[in-house]
C-alpha atoms as a PDB file:
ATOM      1  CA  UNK A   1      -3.399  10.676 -16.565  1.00  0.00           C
ATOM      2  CA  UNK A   2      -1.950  10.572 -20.363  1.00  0.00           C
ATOM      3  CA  UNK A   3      -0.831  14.110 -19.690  1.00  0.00           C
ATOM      4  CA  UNK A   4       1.659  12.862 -17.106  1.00  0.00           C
ATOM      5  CA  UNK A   5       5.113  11.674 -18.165  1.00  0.00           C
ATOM      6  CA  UNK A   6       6.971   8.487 -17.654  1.00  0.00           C
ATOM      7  CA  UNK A   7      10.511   9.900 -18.509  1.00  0.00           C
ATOM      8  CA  UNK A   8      12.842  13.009 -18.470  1.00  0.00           C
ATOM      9  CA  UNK A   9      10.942  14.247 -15.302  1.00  0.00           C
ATOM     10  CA  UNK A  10      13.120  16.878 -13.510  1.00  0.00           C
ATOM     11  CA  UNK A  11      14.192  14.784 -10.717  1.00  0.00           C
ATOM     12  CA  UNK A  12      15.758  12.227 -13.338  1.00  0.00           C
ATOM     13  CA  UNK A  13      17.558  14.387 -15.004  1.00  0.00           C
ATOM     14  CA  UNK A  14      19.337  15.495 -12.138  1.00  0.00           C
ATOM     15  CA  UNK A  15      20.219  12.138 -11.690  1.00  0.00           C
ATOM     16  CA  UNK A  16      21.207  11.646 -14.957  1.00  0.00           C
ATOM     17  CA  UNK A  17      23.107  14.762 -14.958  1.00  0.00           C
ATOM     18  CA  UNK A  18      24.764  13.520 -11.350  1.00  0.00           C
ATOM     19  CA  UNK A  19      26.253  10.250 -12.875  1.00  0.00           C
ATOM     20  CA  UNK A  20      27.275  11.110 -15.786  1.00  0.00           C
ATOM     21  CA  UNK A  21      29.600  13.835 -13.922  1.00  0.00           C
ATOM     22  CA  UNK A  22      30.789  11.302 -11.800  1.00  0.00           C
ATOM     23  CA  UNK A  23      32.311   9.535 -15.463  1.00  0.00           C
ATOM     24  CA  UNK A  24      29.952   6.738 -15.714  1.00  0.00           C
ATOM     25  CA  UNK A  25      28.090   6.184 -18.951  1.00  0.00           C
ATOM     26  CA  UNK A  26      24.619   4.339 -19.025  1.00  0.00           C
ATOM     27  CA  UNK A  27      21.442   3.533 -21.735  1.00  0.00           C
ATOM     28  CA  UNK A  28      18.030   4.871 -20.925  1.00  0.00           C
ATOM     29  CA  UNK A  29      14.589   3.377 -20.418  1.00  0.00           C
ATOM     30  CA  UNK A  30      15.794  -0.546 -22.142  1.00  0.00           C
ATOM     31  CA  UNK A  31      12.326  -1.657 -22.847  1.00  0.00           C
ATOM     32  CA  UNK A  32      12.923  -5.181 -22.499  1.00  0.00           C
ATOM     33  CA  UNK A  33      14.261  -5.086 -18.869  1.00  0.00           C
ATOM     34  CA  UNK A  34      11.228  -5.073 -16.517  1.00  0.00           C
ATOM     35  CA  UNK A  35       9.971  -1.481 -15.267  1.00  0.00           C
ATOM     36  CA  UNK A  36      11.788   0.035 -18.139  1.00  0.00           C
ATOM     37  CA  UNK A  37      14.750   1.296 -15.538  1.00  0.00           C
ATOM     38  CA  UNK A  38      15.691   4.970 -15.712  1.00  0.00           C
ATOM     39  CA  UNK A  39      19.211   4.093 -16.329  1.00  0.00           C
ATOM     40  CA  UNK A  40      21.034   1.078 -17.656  1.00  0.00           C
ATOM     41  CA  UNK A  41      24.628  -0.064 -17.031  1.00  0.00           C
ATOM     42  CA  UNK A  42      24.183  -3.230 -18.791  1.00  0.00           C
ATOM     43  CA  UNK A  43      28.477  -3.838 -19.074  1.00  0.00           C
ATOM     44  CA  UNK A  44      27.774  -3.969 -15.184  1.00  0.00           C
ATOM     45  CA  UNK A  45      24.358  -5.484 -15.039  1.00  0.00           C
ATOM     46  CA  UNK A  46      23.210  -2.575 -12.707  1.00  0.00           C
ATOM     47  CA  UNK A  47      20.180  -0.734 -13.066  1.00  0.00           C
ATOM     48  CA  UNK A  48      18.888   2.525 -11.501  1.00  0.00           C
ATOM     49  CA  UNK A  49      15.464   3.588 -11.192  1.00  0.00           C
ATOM     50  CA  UNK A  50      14.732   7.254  -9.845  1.00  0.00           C
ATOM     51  CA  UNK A  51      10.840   7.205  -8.162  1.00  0.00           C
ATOM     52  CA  UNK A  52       8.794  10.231  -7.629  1.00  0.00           C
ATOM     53  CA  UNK A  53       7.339  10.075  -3.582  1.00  0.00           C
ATOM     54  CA  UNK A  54       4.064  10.094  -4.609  1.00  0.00           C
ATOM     55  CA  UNK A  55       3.501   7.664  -7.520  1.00  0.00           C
ATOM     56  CA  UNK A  56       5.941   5.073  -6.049  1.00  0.00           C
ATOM     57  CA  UNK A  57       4.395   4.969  -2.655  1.00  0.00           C
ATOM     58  CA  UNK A  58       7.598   6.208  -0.110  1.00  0.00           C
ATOM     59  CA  UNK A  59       7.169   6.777   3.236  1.00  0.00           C
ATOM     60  CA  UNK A  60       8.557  10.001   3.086  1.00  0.00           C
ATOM     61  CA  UNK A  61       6.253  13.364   4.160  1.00  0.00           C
ATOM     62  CA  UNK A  62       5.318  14.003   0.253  1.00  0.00           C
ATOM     63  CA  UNK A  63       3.862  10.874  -0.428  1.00  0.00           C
ATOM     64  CA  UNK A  64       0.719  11.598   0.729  1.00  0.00           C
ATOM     65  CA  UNK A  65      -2.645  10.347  -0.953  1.00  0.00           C
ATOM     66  CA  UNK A  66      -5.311  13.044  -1.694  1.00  0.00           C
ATOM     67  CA  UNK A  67      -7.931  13.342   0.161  1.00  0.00           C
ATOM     68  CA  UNK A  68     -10.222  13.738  -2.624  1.00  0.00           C
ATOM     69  CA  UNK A  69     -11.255  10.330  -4.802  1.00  0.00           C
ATOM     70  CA  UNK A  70      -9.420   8.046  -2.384  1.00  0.00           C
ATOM     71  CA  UNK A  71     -11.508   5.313  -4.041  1.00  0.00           C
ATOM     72  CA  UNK A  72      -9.311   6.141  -6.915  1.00  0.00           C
ATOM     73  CA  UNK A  73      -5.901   6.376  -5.491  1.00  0.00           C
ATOM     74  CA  UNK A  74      -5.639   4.142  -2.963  1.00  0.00           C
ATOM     75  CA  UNK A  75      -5.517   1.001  -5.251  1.00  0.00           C
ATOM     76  CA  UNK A  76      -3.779   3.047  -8.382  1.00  0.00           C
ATOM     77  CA  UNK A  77      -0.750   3.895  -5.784  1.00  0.00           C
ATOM     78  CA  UNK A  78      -0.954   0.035  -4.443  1.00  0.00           C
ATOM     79  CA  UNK A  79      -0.807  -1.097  -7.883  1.00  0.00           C
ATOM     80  CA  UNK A  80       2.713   1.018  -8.757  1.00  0.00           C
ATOM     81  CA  UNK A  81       3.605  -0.342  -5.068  1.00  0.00           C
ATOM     82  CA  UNK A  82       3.366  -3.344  -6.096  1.00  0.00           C
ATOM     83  CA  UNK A  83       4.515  -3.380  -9.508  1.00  0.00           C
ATOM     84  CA  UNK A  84       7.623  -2.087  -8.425  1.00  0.00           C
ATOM     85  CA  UNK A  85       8.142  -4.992  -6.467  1.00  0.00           C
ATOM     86  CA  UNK A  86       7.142  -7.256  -8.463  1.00  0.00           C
ATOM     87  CA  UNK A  87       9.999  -5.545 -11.468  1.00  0.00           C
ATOM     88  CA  UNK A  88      13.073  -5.434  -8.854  1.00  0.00           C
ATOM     89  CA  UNK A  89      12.307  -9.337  -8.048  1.00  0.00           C
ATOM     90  CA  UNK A  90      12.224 -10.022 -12.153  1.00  0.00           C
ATOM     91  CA  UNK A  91      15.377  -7.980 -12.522  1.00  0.00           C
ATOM     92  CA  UNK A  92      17.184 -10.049  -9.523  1.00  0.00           C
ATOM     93  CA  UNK A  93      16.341 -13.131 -10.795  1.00  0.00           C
ATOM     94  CA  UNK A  94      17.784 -12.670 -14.515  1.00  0.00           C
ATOM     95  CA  UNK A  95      21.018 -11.374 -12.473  1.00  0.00           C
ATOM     96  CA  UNK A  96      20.721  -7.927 -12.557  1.00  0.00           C
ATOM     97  CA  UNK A  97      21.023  -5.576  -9.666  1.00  0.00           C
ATOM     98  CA  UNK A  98      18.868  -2.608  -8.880  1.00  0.00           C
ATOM     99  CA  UNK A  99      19.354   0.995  -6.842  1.00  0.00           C
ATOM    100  CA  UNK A 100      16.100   2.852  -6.356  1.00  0.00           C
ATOM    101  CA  UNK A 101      16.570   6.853  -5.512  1.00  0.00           C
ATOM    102  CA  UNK A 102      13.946   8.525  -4.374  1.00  0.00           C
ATOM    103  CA  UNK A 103      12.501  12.077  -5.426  1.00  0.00           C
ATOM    104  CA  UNK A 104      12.935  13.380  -1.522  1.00  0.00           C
ATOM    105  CA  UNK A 105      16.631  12.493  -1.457  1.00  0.00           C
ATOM    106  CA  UNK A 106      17.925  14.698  -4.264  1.00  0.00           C
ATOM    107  CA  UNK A 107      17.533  16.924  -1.612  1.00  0.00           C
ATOM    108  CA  UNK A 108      21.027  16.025  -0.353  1.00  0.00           C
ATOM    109  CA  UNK A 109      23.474  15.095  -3.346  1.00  0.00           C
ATOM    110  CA  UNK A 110      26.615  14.387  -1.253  1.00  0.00           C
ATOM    111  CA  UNK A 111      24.898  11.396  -0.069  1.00  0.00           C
ATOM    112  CA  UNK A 112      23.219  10.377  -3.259  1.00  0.00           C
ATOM    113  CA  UNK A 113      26.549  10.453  -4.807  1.00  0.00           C
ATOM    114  CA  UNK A 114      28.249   8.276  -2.283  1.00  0.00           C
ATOM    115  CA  UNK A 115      25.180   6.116  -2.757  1.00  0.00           C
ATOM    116  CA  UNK A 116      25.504   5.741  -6.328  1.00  0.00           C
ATOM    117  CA  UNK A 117      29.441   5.439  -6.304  1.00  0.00           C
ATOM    118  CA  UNK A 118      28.985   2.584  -4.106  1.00  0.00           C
ATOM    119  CA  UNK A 119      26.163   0.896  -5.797  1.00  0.00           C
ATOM    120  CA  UNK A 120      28.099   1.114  -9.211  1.00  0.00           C
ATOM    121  CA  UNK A 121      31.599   0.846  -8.049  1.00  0.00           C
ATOM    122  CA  UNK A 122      34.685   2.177  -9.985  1.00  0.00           C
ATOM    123  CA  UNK A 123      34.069   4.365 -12.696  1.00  0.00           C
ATOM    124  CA  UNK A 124      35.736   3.690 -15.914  1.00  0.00           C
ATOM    125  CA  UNK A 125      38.594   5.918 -17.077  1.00  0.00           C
ATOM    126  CA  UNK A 126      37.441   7.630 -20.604  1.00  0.00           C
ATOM    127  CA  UNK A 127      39.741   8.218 -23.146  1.00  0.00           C
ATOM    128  CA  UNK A 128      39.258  11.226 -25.212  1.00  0.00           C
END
């Protein structure tokens, strides 16, 4: 399990990549927010976290558990489950608001980008 990463995972990036095109600037990973969100807005107290199907449980046709060692990863993927939870109620309750994207819906960027726009509102104009 050490082998698999936490951050800069492909589908993250893209995200990254995504909203920082669309002119809005964020902080990664702020270890004292809860869940350690992918990205930070914190001038608009608006976090985003971008799950992989699998590990975070979705109920989408990749988020399957193996069929080997259920023992093993039936509870592991219950515990992200949740964990999850249990971060996005912490992060509501110090004021902060939270978008999760999913892994499967990269798949279709027009929509993630109208998600995003209207989860984070007006971009800022950058001078430069």
């Amino acid at each position: 399990m050490r082998a698999i990463r936490s951050k800069d995972m492909k589908p993250e990036l893209a995200v990254r990549s995504l909203v920082h095109r669309m002119g809005y600037r964020y902080r990664l990973h702020r270890h004292d927010l809860p869940g350690r969100p992918d990205l930070v807005f914190p001038g608009r107290k608006k976090v985003i976290f971008v799950h992989g199907c699998f590990w975070h449980c979705h109920n989408c046709k990749t988020a399957h558990v193996p069929k080997s060692n259920r023992d093993y990863w039936e509870p592991k993927l219950e515990r992200n489950r949740t964990r999850d939870a249990r971060n996005l109620v912490v992060l509501k309750t110090a004021g902060w608001q939270s978008l999760v994207l999913w892994e499967c819906e990269l798949n279709d960027p027009e929509d993630m980008r109208a998600r995003i726009r209207r989860f984070l509102g007006r971009e800022r104009v950058l001078n430069g």
